[in-house]
Protein backbone atom coordinates (compact mmCIF):
# COMPACT_ATOMS: atom_id res chain seq x y z
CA UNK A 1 12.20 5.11 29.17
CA UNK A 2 11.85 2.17 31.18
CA UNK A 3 15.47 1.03 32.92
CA UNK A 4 15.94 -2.12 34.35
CA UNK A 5 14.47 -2.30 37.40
CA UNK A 6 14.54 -5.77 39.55
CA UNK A 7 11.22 -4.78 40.42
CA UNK A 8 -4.59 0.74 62.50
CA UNK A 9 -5.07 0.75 65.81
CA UNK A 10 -8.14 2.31 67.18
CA UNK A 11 -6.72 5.17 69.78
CA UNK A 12 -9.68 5.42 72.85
CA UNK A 13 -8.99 8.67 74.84
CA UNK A 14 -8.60 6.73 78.48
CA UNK A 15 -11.46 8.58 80.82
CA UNK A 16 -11.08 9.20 84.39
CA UNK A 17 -13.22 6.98 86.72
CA UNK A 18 -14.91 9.96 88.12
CA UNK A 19 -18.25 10.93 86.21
CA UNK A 20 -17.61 13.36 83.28
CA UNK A 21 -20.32 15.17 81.87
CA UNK A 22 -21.25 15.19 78.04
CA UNK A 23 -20.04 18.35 77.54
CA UNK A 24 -16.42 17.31 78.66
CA UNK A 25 -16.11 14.06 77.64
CA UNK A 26 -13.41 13.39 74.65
CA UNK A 27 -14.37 11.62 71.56
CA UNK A 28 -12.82 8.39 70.54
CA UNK A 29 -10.29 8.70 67.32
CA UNK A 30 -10.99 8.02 64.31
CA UNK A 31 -9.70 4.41 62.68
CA UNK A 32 -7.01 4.33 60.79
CA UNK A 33 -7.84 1.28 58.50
CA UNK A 34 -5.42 -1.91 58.53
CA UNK A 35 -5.58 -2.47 54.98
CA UNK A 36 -6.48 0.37 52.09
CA UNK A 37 -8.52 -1.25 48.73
CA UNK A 38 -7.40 0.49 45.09
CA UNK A 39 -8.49 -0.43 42.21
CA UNK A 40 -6.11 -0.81 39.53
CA UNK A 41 -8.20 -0.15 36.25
CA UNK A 42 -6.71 -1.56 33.03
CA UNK A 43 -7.35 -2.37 28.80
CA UNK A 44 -6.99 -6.08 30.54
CA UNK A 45 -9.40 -5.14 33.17
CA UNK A 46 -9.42 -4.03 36.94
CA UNK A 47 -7.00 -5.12 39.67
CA UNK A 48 -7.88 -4.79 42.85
CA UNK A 49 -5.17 -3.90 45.84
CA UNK A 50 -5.02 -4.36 49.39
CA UNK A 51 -2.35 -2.22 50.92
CA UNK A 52 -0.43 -2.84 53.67
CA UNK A 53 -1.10 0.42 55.44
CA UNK A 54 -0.10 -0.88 59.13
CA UNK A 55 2.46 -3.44 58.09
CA UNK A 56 4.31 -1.07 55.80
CA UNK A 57 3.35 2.38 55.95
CA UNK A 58 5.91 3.82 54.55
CA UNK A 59 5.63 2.05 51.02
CA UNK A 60 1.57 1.72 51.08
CA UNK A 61 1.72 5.46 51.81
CA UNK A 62 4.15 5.63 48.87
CA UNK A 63 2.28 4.44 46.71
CA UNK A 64 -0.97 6.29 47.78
CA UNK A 65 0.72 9.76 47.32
CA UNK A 66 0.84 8.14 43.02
CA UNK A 67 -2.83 6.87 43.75
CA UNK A 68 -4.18 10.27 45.08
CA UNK A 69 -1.87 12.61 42.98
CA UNK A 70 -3.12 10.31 39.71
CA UNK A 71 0.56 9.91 38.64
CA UNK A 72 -0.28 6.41 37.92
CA UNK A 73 -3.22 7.18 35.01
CA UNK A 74 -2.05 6.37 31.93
CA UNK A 75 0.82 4.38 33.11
CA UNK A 76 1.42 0.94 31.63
CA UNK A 77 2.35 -2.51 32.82
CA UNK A 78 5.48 -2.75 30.47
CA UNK A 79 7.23 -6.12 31.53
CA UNK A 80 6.02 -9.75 31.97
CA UNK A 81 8.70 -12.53 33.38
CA UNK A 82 7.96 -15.84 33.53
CA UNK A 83 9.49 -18.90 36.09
CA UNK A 84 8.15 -21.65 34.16
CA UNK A 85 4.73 -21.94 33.40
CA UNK A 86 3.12 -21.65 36.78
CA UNK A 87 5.13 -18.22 38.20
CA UNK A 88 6.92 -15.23 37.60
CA UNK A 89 5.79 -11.01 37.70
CA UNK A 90 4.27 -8.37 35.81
CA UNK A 91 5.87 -5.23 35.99
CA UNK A 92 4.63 -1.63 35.55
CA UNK A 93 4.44 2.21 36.82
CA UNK A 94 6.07 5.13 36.10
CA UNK A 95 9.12 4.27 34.52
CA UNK A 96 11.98 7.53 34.67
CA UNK A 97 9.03 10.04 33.73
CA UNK A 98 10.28 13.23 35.13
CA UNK A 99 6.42 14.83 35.44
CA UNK A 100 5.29 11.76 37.65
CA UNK A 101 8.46 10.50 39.70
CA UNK A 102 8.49 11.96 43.25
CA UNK A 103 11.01 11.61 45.38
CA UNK A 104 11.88 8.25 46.62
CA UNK A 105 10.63 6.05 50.16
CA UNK A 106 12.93 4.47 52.55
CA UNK A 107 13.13 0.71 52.23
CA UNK A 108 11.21 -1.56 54.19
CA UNK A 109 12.50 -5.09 53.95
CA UNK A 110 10.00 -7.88 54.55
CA UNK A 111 12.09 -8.32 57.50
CA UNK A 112 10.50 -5.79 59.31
CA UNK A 113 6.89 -6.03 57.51
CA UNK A 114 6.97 -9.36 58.43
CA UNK A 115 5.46 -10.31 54.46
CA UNK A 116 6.81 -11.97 51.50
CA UNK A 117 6.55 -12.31 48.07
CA UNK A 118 4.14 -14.94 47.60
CA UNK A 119 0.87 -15.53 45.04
CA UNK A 120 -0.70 -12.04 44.50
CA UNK A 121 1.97 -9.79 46.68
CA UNK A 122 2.58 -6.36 45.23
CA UNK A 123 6.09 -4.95 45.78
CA UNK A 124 8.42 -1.90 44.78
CA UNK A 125 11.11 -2.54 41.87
CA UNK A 126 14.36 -0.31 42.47
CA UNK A 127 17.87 0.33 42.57
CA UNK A 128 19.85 0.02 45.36
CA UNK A 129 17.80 0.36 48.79
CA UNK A 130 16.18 3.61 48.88
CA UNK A 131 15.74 4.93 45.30
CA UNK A 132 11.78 3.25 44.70
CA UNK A 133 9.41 5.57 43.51
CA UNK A 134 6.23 4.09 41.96
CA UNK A 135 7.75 1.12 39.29
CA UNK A 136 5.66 -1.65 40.94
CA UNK A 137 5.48 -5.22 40.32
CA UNK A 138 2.57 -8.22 41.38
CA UNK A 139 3.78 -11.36 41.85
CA UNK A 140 2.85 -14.75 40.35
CA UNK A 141 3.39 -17.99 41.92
CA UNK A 142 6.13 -18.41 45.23
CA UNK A 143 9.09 -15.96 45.08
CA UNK A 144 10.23 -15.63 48.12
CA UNK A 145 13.96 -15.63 46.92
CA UNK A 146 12.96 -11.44 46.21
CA UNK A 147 12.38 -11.19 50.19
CA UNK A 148 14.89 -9.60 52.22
CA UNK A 149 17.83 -11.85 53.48
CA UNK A 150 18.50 -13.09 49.92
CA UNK A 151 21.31 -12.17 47.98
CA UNK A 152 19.08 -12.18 44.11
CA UNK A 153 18.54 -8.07 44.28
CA UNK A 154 22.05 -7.31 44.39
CA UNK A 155 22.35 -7.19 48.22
CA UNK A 156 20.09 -8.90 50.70
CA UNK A 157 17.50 -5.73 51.54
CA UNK A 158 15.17 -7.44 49.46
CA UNK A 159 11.99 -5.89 47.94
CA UNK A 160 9.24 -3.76 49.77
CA UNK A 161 6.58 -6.08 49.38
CA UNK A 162 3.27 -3.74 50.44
CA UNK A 163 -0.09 -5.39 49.90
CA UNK A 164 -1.98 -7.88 47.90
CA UNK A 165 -4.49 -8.94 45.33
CA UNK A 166 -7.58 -9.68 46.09
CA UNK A 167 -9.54 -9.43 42.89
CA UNK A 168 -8.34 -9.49 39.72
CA UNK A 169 -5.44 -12.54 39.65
CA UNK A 170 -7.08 -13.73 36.47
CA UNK A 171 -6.15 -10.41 34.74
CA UNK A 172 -2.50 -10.55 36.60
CA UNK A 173 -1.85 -14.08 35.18
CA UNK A 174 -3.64 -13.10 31.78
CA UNK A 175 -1.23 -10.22 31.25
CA UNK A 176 1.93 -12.65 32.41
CA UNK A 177 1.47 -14.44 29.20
CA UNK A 178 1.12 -12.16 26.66
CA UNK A 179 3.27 -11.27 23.97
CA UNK A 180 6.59 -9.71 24.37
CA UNK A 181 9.21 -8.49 22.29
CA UNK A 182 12.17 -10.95 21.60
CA UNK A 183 14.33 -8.30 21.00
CA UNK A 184 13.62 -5.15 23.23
CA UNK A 185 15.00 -4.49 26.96
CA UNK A 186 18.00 -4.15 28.94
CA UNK A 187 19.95 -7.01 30.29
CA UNK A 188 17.72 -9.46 32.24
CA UNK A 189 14.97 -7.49 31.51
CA UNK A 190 15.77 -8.40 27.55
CA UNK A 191 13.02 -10.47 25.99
CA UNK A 192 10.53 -9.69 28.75
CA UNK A 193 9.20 -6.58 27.66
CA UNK A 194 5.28 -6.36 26.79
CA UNK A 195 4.24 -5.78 22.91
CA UNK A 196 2.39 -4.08 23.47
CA UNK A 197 1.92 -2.92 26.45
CA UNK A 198 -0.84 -3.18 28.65
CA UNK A 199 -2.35 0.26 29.36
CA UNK A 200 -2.89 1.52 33.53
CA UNK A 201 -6.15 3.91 32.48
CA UNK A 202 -6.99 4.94 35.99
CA UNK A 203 -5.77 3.76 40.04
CA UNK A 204 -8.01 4.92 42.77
CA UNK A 205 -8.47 4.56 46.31
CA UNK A 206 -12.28 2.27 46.39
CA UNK A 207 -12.76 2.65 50.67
């Protein structure tokens, strides 16, 4: 099921400088906030997201369509690879499940984010530029060789890094080390696949 996959401004209405009454005057927008908390909820225990919803609003809103739509319940975190001792990524998401896959986001290479795939970073596995859905994977460690510019994906677009973890790293280094099958996966991905597999029961939006 699971192929390999190498992974707000605040608007003020300007007001004249003559005097306005209360009945005309405009109210300021709404906030759109900088950075969107989700809880990740697992049999390992809760991860908890920051999204990039300024830097990259394309992917954070991505991924928020899964959150909100609850395509990511009863997902799993399916692949642990380890650089070393210290670093390396968990992996998890939807897989190819026809009933949860929408239709995938336009890339956006840390080049124009302006993040990178350091300790904690969250980022979109895929194909070739273009094809992400909701496969996901959190970084461990410094791995900025996935950032755009590098040549390690296949081309040098990189990965759509999106956000960060800010609670929860125990759990995301906890699940990097446990078991995997020697035998099961698909070319790189062979030998790094979770037995068993550590079970997404719920991702929601916590703002």
């Amino acid at each position: 099921m699971y192929k390999a996959l190498l992974l707000a401004v605040i608007c003020l209405w300007p007001f004249s400088s003559q005097a306005q009454t209360h009945d005309s005057a405009v109210p300021a927008a709404v906030t759109a906030p900088a950075l969107v908390h989700v809880s990740i909820e697992t049999t390992a225990g809760p991860i908890v997201l920051a999204l990039e919803a300024e830097r990259a609003p394309l992917t954070t809103a991505n991924f928020l369509a899964y959150v909100d739509q609850h395509k990511l319940d009863g997902t799993v975190f399916y692949r642990a690879m380890t650089r070393g001792t210290e670093s390396g990524l968990i992996q998890g998401g939807v897989g190819s499940d026809p009933d949860r896959v929408l239709p995938p986001v336009k890339h956006e290479p840390t080049t124009q984010t302006g993040l990178s795939h350091t300790d904690g970073v969250i980022s979109l596995a895929r194909f070739a530029p273009g094809t992400a859905t909701a496969n996901f994977f959190i970084i461990i460690g410094d791995m900025r060789f996935l950032d755009a510019g590098r040549a390690t994906s296949g081309d040098t677009e990189g990965f759509a890094a999106f956000g960060h973890v800010v609670e929860g790293m125990d759990i995301v280094r906890s699940i990097l080390h446990m078991p995997v099958s020697p035998t099961e996966g698909i070319g790189v991905m062979k030998g790094q696949m979770l037995d068993p597999q550590v079970r997404i029961l719920k991702v929601h939006r916590i703002d």
